[in-house]
C-alpha atoms as a PDB file:
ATOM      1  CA  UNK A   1     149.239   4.269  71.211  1.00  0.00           C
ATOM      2  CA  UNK A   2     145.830   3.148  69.603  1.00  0.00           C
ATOM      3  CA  UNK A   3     143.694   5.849  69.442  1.00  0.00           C
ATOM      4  CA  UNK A   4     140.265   5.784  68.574  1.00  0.00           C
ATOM      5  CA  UNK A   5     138.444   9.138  67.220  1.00  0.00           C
ATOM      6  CA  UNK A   6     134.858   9.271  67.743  1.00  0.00           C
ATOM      7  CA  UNK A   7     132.902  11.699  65.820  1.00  0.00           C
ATOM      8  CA  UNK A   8     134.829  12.774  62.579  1.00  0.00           C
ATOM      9  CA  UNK A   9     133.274  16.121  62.299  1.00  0.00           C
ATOM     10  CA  UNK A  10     135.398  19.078  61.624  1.00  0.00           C
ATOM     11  CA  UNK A  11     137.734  18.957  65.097  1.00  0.00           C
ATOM     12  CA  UNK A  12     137.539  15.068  64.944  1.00  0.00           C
ATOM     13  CA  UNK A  13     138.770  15.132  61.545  1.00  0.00           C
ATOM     14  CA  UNK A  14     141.509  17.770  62.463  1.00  0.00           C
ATOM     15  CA  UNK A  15     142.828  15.391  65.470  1.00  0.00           C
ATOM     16  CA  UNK A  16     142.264  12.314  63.938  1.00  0.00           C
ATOM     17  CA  UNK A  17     144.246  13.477  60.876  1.00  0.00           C
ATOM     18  CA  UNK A  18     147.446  14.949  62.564  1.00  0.00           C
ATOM     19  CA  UNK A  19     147.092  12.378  65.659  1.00  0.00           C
ATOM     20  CA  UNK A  20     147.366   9.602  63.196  1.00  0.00           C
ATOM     21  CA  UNK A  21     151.482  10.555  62.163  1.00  0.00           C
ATOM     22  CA  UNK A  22     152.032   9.947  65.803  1.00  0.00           C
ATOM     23  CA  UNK A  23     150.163   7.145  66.706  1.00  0.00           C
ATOM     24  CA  UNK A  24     147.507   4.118  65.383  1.00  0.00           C
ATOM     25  CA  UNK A  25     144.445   6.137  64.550  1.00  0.00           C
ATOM     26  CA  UNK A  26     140.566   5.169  63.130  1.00  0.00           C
ATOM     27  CA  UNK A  27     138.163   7.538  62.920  1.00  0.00           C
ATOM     28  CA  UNK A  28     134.504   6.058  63.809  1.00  0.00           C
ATOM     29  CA  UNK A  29     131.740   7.810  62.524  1.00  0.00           C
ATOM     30  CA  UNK A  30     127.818   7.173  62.671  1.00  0.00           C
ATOM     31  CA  UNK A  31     126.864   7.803  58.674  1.00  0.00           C
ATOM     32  CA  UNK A  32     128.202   5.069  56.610  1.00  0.00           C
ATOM     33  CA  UNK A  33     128.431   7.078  53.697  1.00  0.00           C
ATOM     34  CA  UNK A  34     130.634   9.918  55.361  1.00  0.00           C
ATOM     35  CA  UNK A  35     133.085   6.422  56.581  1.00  0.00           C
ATOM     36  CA  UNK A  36     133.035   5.838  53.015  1.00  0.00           C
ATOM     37  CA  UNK A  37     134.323   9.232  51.330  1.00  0.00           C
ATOM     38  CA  UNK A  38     136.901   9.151  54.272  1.00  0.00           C
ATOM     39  CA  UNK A  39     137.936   6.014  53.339  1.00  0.00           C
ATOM     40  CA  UNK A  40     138.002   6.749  49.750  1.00  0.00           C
ATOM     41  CA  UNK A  41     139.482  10.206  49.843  1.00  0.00           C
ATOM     42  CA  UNK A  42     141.573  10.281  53.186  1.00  0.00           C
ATOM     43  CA  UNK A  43     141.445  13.881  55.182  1.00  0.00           C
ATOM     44  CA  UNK A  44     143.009  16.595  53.469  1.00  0.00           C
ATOM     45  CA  UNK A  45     143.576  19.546  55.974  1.00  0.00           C
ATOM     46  CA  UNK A  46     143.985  23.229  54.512  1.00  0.00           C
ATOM     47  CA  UNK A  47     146.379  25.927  56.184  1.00  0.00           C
ATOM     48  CA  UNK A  48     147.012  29.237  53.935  1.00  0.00           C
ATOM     49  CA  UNK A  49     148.029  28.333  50.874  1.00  0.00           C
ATOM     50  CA  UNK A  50     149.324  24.868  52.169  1.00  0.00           C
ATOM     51  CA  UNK A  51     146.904  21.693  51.974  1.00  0.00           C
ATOM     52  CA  UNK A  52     147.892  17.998  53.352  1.00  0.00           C
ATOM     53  CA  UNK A  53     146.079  14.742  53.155  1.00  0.00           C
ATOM     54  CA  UNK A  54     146.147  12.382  55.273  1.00  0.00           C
ATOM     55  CA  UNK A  55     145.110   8.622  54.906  1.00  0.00           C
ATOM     56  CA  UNK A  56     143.557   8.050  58.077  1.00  0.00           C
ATOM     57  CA  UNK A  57     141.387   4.066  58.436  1.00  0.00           C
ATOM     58  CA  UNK A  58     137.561   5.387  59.246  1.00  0.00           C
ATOM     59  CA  UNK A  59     134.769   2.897  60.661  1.00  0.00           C
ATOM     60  CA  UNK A  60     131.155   2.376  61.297  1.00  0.00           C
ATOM     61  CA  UNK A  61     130.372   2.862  65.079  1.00  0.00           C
ATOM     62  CA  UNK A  62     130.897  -0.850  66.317  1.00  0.00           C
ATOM     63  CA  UNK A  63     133.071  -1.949  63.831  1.00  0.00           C
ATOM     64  CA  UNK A  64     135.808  -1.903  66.213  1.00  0.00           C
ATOM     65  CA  UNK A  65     136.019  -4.725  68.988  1.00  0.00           C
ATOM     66  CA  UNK A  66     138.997  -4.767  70.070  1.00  0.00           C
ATOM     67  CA  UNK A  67     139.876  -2.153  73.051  1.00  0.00           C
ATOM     68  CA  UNK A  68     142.195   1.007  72.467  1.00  0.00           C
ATOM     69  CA  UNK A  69     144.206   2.750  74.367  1.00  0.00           C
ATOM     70  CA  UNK A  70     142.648   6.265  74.243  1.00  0.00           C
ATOM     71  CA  UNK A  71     139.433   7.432  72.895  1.00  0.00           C
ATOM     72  CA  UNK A  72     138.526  11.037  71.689  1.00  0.00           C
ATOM     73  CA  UNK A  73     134.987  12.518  71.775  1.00  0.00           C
ATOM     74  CA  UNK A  74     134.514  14.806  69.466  1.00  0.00           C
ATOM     75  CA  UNK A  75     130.579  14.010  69.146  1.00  0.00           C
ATOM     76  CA  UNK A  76     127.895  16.675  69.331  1.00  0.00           C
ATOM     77  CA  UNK A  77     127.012  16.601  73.000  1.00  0.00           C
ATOM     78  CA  UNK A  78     123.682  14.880  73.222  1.00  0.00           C
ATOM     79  CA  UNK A  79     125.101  11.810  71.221  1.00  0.00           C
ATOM     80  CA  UNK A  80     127.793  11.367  73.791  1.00  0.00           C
ATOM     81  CA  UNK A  81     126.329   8.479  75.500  1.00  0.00           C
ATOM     82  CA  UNK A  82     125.153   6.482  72.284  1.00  0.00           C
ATOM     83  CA  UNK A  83     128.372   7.178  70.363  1.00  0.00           C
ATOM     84  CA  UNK A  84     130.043   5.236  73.637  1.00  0.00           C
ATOM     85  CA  UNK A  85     127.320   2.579  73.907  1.00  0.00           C
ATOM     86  CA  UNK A  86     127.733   1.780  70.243  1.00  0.00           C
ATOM     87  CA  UNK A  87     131.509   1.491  70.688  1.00  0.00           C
ATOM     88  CA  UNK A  88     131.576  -0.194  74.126  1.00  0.00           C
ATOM     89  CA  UNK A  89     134.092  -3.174  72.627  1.00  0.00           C
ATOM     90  CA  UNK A  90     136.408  -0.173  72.341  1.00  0.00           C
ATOM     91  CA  UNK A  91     136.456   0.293  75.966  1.00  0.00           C
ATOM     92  CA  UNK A  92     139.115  -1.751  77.957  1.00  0.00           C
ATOM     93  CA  UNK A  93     139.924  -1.975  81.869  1.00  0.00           C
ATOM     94  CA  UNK A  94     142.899   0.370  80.780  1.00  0.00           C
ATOM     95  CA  UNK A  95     141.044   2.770  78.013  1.00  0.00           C
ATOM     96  CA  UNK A  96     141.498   6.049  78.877  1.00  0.00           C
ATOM     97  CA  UNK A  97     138.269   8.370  77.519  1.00  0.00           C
ATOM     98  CA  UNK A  98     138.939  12.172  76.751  1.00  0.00           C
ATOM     99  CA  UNK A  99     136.328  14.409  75.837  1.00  0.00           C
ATOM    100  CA  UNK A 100     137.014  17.780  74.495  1.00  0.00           C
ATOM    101  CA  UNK A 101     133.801  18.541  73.238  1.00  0.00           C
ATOM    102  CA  UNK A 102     131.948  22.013  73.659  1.00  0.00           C
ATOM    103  CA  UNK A 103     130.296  22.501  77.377  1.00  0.00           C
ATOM    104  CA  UNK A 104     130.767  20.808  80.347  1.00  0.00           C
ATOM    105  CA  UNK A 105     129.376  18.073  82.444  1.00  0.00           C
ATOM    106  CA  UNK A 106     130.604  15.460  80.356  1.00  0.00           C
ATOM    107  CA  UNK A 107     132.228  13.089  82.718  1.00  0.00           C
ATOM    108  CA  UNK A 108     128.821  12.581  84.151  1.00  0.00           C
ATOM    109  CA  UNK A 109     127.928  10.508  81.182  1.00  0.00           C
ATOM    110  CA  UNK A 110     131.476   9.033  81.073  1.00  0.00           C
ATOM    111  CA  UNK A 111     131.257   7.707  84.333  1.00  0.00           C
ATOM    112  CA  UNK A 112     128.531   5.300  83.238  1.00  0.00           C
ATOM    113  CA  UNK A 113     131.813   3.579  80.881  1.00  0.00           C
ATOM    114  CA  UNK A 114     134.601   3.836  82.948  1.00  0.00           C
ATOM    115  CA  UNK A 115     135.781   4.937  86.626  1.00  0.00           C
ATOM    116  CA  UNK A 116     137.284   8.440  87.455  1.00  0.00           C
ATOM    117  CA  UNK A 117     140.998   6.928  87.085  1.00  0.00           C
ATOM    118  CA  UNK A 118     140.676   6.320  83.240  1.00  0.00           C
ATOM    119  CA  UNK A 119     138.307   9.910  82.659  1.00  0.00           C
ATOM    120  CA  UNK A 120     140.186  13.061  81.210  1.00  0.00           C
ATOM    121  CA  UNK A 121     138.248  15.948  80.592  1.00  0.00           C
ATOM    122  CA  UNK A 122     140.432  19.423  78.467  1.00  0.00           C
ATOM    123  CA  UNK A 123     139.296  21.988  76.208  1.00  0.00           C
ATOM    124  CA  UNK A 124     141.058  23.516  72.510  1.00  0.00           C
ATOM    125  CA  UNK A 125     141.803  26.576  71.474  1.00  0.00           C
ATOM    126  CA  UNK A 126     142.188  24.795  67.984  1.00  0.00           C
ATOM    127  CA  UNK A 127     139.544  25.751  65.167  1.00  0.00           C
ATOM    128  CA  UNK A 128     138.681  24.234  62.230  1.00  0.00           C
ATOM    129  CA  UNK A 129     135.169  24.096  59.619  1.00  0.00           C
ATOM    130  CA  UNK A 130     134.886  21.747  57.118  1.00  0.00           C
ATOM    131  CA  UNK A 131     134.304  22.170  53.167  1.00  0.00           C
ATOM    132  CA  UNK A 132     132.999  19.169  52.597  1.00  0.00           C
ATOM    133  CA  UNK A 133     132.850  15.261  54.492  1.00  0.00           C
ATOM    134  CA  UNK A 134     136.676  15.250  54.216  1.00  0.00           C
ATOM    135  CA  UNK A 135     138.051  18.389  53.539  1.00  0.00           C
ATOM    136  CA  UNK A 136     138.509  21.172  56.141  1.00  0.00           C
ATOM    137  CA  UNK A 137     140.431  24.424  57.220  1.00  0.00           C
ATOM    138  CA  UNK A 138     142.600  24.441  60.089  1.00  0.00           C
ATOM    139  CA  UNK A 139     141.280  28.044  60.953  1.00  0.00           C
ATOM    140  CA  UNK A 140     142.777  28.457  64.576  1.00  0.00           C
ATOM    141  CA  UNK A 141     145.675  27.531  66.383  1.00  0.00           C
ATOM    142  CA  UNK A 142     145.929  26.884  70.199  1.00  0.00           C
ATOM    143  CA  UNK A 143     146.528  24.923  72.825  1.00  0.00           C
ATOM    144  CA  UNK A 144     144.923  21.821  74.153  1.00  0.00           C
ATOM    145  CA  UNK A 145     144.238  21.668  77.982  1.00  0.00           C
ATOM    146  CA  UNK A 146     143.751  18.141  79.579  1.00  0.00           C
ATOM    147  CA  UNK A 147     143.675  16.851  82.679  1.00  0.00           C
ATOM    148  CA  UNK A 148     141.765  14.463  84.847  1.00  0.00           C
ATOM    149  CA  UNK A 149     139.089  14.395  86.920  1.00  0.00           C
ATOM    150  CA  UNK A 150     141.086  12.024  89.971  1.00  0.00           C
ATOM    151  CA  UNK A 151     144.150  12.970  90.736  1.00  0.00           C
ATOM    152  CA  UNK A 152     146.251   9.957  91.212  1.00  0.00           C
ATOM    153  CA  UNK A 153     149.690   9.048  90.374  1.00  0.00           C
ATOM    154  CA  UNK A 154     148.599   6.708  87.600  1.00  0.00           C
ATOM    155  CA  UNK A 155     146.173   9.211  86.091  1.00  0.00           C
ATOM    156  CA  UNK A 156     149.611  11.831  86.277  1.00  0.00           C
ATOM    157  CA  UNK A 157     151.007   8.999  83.962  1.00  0.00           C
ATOM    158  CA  UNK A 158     148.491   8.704  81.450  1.00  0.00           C
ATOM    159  CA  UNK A 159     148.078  12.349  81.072  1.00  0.00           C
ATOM    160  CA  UNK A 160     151.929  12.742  80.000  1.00  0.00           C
ATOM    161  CA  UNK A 161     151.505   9.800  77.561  1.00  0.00           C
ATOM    162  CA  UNK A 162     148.609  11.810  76.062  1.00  0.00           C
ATOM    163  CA  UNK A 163     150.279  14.964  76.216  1.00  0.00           C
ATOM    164  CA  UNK A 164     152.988  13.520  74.199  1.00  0.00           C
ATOM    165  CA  UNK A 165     151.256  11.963  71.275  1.00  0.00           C
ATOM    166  CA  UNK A 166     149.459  15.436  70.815  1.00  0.00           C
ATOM    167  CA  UNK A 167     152.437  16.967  70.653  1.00  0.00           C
ATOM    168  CA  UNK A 168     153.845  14.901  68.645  1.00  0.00           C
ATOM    169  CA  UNK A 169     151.376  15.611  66.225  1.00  0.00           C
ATOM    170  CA  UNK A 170     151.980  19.713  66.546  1.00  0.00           C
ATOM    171  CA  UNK A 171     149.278  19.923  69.154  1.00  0.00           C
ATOM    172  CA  UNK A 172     150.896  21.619  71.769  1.00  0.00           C
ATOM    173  CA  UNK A 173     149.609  20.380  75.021  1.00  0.00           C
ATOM    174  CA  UNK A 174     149.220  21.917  78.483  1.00  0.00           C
ATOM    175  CA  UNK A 175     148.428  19.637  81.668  1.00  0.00           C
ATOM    176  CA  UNK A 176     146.633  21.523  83.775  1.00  0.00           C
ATOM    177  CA  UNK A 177     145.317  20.152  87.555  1.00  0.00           C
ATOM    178  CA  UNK A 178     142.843  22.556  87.482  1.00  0.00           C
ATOM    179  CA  UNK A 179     141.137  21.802  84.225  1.00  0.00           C
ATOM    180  CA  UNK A 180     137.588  22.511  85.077  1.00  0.00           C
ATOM    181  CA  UNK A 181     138.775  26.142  85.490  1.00  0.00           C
ATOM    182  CA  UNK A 182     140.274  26.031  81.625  1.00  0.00           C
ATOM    183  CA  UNK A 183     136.510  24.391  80.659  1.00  0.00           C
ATOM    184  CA  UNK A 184     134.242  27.228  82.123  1.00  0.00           C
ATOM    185  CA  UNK A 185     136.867  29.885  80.632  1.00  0.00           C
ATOM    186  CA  UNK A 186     135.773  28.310  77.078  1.00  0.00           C
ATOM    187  CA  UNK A 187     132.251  27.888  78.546  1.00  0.00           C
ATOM    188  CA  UNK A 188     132.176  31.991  79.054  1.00  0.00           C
ATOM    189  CA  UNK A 189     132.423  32.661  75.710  1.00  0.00           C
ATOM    190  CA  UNK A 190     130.103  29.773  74.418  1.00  0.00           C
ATOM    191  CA  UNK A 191     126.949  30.057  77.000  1.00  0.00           C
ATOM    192  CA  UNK A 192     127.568  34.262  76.177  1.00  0.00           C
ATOM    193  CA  UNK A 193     128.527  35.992  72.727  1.00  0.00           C
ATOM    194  CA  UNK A 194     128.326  32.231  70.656  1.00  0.00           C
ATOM    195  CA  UNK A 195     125.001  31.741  71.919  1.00  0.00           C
ATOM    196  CA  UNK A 196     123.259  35.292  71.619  1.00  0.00           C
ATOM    197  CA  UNK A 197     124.704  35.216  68.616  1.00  0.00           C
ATOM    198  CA  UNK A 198     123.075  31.969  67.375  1.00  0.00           C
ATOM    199  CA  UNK A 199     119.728  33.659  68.735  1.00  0.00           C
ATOM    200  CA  UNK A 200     120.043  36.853  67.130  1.00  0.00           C
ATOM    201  CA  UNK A 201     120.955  34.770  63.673  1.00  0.00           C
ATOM    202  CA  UNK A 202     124.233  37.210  63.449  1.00  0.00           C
ATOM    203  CA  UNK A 203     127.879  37.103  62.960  1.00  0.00           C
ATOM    204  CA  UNK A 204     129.886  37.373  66.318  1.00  0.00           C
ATOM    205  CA  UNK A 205     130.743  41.362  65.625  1.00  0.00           C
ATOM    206  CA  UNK A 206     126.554  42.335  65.768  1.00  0.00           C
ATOM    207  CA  UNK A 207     126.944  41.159  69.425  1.00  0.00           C
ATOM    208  CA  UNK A 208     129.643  43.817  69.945  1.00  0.00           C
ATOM    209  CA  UNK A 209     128.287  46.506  67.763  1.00  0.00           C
ATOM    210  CA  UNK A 210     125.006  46.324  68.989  1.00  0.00           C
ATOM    211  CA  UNK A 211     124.137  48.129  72.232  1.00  0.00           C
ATOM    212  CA  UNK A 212     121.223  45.969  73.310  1.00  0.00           C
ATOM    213  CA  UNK A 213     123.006  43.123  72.035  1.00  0.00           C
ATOM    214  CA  UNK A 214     125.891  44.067  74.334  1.00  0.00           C
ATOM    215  CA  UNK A 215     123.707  44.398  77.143  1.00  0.00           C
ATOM    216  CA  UNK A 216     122.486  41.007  77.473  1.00  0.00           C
ATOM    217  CA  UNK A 217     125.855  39.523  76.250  1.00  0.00           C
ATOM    218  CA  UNK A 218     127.093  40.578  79.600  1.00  0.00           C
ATOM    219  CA  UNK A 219     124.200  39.822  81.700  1.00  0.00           C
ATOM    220  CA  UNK A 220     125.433  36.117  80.208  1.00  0.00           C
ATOM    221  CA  UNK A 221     128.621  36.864  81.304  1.00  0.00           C
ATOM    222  CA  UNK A 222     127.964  37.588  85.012  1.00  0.00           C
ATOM    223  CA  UNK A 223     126.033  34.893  85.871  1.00  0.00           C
ATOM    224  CA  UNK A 224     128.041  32.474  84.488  1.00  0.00           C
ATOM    225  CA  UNK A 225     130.921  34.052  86.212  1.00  0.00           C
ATOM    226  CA  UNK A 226     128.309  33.671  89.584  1.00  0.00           C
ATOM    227  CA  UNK A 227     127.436  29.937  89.340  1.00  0.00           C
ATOM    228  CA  UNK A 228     131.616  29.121  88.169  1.00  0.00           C
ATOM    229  CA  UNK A 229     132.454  30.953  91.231  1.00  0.00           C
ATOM    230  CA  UNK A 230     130.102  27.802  93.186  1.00  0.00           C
ATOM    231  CA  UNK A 231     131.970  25.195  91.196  1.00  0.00           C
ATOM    232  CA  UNK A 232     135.144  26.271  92.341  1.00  0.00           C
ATOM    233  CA  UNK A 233     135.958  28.460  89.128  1.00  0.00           C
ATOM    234  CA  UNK A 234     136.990  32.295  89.841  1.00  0.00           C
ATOM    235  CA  UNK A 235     136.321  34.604  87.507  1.00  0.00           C
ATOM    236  CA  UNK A 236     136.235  38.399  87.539  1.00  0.00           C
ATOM    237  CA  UNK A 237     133.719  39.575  85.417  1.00  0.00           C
ATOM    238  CA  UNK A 238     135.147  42.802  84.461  1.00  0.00           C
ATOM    239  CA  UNK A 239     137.362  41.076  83.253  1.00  0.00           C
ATOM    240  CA  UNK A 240     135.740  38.555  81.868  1.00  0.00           C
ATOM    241  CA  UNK A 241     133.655  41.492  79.688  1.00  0.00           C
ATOM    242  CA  UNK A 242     136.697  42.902  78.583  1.00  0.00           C
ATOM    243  CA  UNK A 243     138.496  39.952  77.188  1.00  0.00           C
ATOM    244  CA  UNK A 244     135.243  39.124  75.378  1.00  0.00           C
ATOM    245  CA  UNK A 245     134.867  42.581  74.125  1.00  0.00           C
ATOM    246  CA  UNK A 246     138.208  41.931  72.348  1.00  0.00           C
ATOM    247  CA  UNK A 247     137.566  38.460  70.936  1.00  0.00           C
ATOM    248  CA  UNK A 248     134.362  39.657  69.596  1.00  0.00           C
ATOM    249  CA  UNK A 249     136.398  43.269  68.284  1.00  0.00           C
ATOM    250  CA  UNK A 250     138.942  41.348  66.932  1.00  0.00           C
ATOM    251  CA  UNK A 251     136.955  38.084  64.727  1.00  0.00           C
ATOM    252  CA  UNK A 252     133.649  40.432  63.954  1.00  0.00           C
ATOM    253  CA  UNK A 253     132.927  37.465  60.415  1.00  0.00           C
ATOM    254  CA  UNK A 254     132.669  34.488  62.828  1.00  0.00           C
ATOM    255  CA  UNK A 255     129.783  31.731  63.165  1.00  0.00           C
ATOM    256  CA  UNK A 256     129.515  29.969  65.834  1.00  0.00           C
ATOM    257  CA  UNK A 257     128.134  26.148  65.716  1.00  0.00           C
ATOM    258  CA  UNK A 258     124.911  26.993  67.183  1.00  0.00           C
ATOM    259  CA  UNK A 259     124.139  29.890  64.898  1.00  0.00           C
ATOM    260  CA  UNK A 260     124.704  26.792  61.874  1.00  0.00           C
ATOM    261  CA  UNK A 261     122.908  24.474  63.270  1.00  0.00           C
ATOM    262  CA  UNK A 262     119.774  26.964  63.608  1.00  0.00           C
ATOM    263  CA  UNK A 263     120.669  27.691  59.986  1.00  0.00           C
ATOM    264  CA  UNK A 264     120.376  23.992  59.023  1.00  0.00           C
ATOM    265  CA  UNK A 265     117.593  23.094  61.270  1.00  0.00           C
ATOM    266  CA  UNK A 266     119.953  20.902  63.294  1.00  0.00           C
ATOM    267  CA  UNK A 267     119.458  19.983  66.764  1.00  0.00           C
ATOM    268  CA  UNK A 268     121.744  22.296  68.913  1.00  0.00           C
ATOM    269  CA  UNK A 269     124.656  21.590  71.930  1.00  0.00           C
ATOM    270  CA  UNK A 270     122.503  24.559  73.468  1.00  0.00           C
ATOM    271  CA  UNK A 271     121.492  22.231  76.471  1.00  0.00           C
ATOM    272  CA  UNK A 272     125.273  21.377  77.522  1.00  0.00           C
ATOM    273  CA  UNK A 273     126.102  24.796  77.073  1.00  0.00           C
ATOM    274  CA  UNK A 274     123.607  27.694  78.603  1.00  0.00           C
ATOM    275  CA  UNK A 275     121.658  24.183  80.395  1.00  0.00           C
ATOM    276  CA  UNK A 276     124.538  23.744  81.473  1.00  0.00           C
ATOM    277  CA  UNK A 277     125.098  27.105  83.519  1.00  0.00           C
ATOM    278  CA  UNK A 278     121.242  26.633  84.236  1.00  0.00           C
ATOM    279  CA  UNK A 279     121.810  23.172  85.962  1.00  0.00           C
ATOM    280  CA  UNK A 280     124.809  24.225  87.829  1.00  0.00           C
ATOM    281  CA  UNK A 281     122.883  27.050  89.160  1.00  0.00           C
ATOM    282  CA  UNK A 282     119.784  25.157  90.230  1.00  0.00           C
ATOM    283  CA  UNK A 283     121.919  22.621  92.014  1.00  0.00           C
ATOM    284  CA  UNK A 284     123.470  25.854  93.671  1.00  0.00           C
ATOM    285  CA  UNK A 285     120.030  27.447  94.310  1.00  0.00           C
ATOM    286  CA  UNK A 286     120.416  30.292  92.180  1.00  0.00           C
ATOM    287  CA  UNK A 287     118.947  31.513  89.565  1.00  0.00           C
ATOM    288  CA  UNK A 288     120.572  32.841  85.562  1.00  0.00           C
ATOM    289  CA  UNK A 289     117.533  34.051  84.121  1.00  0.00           C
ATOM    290  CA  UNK A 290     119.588  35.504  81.033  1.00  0.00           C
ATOM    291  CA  UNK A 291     120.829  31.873  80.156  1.00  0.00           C
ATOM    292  CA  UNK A 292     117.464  30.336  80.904  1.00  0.00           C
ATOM    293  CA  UNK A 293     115.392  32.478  78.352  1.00  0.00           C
ATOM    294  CA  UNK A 294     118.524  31.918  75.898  1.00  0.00           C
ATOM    295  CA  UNK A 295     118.054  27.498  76.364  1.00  0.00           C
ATOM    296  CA  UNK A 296     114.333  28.828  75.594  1.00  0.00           C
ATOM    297  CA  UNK A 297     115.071  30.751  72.479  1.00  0.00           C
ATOM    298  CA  UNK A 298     117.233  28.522  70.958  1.00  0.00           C
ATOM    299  CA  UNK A 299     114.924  25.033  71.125  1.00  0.00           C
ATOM    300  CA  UNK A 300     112.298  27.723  69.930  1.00  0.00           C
ATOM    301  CA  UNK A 301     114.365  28.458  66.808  1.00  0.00           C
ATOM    302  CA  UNK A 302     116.006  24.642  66.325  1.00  0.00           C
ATOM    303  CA  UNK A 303     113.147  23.716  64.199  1.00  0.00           C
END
């Protein structure tokens, strides 16, 4: 399988790497000097005390012009559509495009490259942070949830010849036909503790330990629990609370992306994250004025 990466930031170097001893991989990147060190120095992936590097071939966006058989977005959000228009030789009749990027929404923009048939949409419970342009710690493991947006028995194929390669690679894979549920279960945690705790400029624990901090985390909570519940998502938020009291109890040190790129006056994912819960509930009718004031805060604070 020919697998193109796009967007070899800490995850996309992480797949990329391990994907490549399974299958044909390049890595396409935006910053010619971060293709360069890749090039130059391969991907070396930390695990404990263990560290393996991995000679993976790393382009310029539209360097590549032949089609591939699967490509990975691993691109901040807002870049999503560029990072494809840039690399549209990539893109066959048969290409099959699978974003596991933070939010949702995505396959809004994907549509504009490809038809439902050849979209896959999943989520990873995989972590990883890099040291440097090619050096980074495989912090987390987890599966990876994919599945696609039409259901049809040639989509059912594609997603097992995915699955496989991932596993393959030690990424263990789950298919799931209800994949949008496993994408707003991430989303809970992101649009709630990861993005107060971007605002508040504090490791994930302050959220926790912090009564007032608390307080609004689960405001978050609920209402994205209310506007999943109109995109065909249950959740109970009790228990939604709960199992985010624990995650927060249990990795108190963490960072989330948004709280680093506030730190290094990067622009943020905030608006396919929390605007994301905002749009879904305005095309519901509702309003999430916690998540609102946090899409607020954050562009406040991005600059």
């Amino acid at each position: 399988m020919k697998i193109a990466v796009i967007g070899p930031g800490a995850m996309g170097l992480l797949y990329g790497a391990k994907l490549s001893r399974s299958a044909e991989v390049v890595l396409v990147g935006h910053h010619p000097e971060h293709v360069r060190e890749i090039r130059e120095c391969g991907v070396t992936i930390k695990r404990g005390e263990a560290e393996t590097v991995y000679s993976v071939p790393a382009v310029v966006s539209g360097e590549v012009t032949d089609p591939v058989d699967l490509i990975i977005l691993f691109t901040k959000a807002y870049l999503t559509e560029e990072a494809l228009r840039q690399n549209r030789s990539m893109i066959g009749p048969e290409t099959m495009l699978l974003t596991l990027q933070n939010g949702v929404g995505h396959e809004e923009i994907l549509r504009k490259f490809t038809d439902e048939v050849h979209i896959l949409i999943g989520t990873t419970a995989q972590g990883s942070y890099r040291e440097n342009s090619h050096v980074i710690v495989n912090s987390g493991l987890g599966d990876t949830t994919i599945g696609a947006i039409a259901q049809t028995a040639g989509s059912a194929e594609k997603l097992s010849g995915v699955a496989a390669v991932f596993e393959q690679a030690g990424f263990p894979c789950v298919i799931s036909d209800h994949v949008r549920q496993a994408v707003w279960n991430k989303l809970m945690i992101n649009a709630s503790s990861s993005v107060l705790s971007g605002v508040l400029q504090q490791a994930q624990g302050y959220v926790v330990a912090n009564a007032y901090a608390w307080e609004i985390c689960q405001d978050l909570i609920r209402e994205i629990c209310d506007i999943a519940a109109g995109e065909g998502c249950s959740f109970d938020p009790r228990e939604q609370i709960e199992r985010i009291r624990t995650h927060l109890q249990n990795a108190p040190g963490g960072y989330t992306s948004i709280y680093v790129d506030i730190q290094n006056s990067r622009k943020t994912e905030v608006d396919y994250i929390s605007g994301a819960v905002v749009r879904a509930a305005q095309k519901q009718g509702k309003s999430v004025p916690a998540q609102t004031m946090m899409v607020r805060l954050v562009h406040a604070m991005e600059r």
